[in-house]
N, C-alpha and C. Protein backbone atom coordinates (compact mmCIF):
# COMPACT_ATOMS: atom_id res chain seq x y z
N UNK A 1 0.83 -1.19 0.00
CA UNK A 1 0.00 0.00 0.00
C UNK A 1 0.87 1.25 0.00
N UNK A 2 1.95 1.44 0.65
CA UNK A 2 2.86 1.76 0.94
C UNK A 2 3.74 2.86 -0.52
N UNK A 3 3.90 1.13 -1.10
CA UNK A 3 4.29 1.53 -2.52
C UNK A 3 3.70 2.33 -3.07
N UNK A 4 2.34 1.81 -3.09
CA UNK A 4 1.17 2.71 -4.15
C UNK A 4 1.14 4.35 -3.67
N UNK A 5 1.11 4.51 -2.76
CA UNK A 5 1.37 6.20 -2.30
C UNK A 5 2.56 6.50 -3.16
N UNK A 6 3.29 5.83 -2.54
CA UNK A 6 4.57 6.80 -2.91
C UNK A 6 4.94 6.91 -4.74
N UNK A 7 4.18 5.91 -5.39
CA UNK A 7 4.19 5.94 -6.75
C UNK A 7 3.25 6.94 -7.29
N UNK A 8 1.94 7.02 -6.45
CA UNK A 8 1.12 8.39 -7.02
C UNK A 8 1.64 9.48 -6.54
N UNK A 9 2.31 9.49 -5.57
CA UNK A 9 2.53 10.94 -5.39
C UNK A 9 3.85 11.31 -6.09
N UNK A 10 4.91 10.57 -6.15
CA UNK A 10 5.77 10.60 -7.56
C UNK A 10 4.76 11.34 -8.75
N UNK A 11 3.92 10.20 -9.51
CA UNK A 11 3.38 10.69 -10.62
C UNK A 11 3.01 11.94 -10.54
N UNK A 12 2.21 12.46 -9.01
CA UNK A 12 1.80 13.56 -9.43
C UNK A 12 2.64 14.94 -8.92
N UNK A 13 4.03 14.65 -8.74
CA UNK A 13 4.97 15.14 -8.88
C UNK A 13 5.24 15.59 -9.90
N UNK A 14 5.19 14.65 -10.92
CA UNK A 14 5.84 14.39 -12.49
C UNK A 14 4.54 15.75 -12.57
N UNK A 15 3.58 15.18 -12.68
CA UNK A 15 2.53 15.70 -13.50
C UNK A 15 1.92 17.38 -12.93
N UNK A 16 2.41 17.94 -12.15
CA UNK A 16 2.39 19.31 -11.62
C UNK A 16 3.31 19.88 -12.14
N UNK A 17 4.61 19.53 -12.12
CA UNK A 17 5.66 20.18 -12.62
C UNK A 17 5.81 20.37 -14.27
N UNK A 18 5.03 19.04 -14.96
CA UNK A 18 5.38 19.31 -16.46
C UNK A 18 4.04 20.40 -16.76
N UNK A 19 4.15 20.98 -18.04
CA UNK A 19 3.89 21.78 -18.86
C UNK A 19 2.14 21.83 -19.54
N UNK A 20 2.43 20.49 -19.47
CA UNK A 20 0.98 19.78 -20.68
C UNK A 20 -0.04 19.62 -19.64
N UNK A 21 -1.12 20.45 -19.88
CA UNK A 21 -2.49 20.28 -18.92
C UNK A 21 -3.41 19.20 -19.14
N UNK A 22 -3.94 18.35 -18.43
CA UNK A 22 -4.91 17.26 -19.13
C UNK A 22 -5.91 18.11 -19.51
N UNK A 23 -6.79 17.30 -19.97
CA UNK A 23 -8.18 17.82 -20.66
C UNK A 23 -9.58 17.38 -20.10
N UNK A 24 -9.19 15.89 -19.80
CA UNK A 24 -9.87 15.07 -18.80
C UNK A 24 -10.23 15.30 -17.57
N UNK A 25 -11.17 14.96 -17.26
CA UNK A 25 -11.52 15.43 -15.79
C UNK A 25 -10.96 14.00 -15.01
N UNK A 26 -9.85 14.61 -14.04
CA UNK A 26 -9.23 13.97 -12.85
C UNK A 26 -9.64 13.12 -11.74
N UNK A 27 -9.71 11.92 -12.08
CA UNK A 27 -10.63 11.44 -10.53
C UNK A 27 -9.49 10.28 -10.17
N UNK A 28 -9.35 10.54 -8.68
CA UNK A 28 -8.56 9.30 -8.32
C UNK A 28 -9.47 8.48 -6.98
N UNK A 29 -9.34 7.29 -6.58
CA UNK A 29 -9.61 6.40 -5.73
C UNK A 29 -8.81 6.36 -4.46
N UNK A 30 -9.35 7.08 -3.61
CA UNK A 30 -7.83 6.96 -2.41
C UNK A 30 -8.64 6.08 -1.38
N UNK A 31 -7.95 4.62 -1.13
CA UNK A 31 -7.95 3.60 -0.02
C UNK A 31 -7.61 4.12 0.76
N UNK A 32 -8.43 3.71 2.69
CA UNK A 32 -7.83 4.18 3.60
C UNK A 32 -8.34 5.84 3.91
N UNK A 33 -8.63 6.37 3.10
CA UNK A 33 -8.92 7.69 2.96
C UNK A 33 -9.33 8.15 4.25
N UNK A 34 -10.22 7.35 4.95
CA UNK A 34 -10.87 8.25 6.33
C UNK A 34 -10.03 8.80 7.28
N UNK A 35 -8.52 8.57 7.50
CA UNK A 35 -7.75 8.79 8.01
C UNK A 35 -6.01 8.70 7.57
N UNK A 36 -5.21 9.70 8.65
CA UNK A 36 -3.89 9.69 8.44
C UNK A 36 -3.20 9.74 7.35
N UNK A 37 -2.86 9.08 6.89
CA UNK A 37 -2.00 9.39 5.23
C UNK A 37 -3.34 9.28 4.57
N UNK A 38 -3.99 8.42 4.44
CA UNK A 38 -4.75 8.38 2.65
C UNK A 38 -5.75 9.78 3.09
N UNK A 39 -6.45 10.70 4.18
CA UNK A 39 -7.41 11.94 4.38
C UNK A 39 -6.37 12.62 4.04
N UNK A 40 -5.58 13.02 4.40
CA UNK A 40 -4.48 13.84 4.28
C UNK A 40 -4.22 14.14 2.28
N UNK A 41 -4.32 12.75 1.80
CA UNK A 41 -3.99 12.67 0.40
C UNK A 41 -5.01 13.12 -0.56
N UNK A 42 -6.30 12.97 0.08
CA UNK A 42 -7.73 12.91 -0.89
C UNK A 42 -7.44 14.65 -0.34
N UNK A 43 -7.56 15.35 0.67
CA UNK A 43 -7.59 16.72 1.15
C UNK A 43 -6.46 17.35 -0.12
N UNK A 44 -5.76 16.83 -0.14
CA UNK A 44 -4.23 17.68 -0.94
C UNK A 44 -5.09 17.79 -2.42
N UNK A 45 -5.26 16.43 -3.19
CA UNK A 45 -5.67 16.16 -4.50
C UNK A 45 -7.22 17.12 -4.96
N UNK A 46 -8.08 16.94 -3.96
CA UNK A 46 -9.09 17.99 -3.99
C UNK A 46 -9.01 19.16 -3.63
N UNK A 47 -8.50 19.90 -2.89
CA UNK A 47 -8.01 21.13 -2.49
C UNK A 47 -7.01 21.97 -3.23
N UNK A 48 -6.08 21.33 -3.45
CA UNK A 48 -5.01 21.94 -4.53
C UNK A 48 -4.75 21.61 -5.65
N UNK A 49 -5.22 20.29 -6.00
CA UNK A 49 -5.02 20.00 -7.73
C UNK A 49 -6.31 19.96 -8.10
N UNK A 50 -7.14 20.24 -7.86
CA UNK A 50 -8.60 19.93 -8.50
C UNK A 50 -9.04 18.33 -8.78
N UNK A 51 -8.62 17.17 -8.08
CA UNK A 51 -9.31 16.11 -8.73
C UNK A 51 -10.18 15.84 -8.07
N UNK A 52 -11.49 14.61 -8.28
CA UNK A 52 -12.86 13.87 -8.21
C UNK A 52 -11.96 12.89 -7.49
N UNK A 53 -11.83 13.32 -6.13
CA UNK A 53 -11.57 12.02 -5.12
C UNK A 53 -12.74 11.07 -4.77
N UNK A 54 -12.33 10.15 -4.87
CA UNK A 54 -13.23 9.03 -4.08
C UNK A 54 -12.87 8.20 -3.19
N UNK A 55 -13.30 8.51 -1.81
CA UNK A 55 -12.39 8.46 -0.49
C UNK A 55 -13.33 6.97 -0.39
N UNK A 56 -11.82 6.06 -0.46
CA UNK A 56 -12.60 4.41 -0.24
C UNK A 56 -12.10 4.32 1.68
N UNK A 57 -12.99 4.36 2.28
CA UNK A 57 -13.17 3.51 3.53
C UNK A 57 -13.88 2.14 4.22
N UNK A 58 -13.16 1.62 5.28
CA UNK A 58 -13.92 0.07 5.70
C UNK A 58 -14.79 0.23 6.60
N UNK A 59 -14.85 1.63 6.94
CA UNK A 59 -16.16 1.99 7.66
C UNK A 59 -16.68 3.21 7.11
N UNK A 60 -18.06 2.56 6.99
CA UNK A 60 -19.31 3.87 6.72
C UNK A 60 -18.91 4.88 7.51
N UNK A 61 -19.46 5.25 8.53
CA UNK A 61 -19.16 6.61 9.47
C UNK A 61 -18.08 7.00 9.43
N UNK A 62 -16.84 6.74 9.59
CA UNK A 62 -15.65 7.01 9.62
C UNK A 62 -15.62 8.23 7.92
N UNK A 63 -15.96 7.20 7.14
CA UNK A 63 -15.53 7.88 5.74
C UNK A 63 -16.67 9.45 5.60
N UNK A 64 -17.20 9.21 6.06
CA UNK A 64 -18.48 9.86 5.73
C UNK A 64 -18.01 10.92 6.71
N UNK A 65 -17.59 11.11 8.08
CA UNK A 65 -16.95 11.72 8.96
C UNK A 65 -15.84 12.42 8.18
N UNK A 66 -14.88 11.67 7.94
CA UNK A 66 -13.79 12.53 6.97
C UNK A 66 -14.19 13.66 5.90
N UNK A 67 -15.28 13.01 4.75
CA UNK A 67 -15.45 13.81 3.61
C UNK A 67 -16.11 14.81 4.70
N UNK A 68 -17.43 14.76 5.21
CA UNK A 68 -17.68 16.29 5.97
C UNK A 68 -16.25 17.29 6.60
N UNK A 69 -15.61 16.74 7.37
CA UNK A 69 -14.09 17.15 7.33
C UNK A 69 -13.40 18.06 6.80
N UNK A 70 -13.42 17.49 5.71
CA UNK A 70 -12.71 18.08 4.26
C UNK A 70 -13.60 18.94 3.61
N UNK A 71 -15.03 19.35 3.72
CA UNK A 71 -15.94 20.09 2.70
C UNK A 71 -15.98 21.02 3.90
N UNK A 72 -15.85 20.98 5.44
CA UNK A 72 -16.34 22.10 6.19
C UNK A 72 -15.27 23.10 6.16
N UNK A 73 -13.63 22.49 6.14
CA UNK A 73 -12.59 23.04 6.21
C UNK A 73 -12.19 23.64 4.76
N UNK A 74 -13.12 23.33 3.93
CA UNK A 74 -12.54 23.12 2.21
C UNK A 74 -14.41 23.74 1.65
N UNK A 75 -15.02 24.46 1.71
CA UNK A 75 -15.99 24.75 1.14
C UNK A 75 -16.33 24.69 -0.65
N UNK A 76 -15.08 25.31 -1.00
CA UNK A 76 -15.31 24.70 -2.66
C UNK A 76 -15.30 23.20 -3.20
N UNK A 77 -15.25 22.24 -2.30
CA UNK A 77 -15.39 20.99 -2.03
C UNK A 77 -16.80 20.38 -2.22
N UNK A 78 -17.15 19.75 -2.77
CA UNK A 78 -18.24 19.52 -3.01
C UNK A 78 -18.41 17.55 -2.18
């Protein structure tokens, strides 16, 4: 899991810094999301890069807790 962070956030390293804008609308899947690294990650990706997070959690409330979280602190958040 570990890996997989550190390979998207590489990519989207790569992909902030180069030149060429997508065209596509951005959506990523962040596991874990309700907390600690993966809230932290869905908050960054929606807040500052504009993407369609979809915060995957193993608990209902928890996740559902987070996204309010992130839209009270983050209002252009939908």
């Amino acid at each position: 899991a570990l890996t997989g962070l550190v390979l998207a956030a590489a990519a989207l390293c790569a992909w902030h810094k180069s030149s060429v804008a997508l065209t596509v609308p951005r959506r990523v899947l962040v596991t874990g999301g309700n907390k600690g690294i993966g809230k932290a990650l869905c908050k960054q990706l929606a807040v500052n890069h504009g993407f369609h997070v979809l915060l995957g959690s193993r608990d209902e409330a928890r996740g559902k807790a987070a996204i309010q979280s992130i839209v009270d602190a983050n209002p252009a958040c939908k």
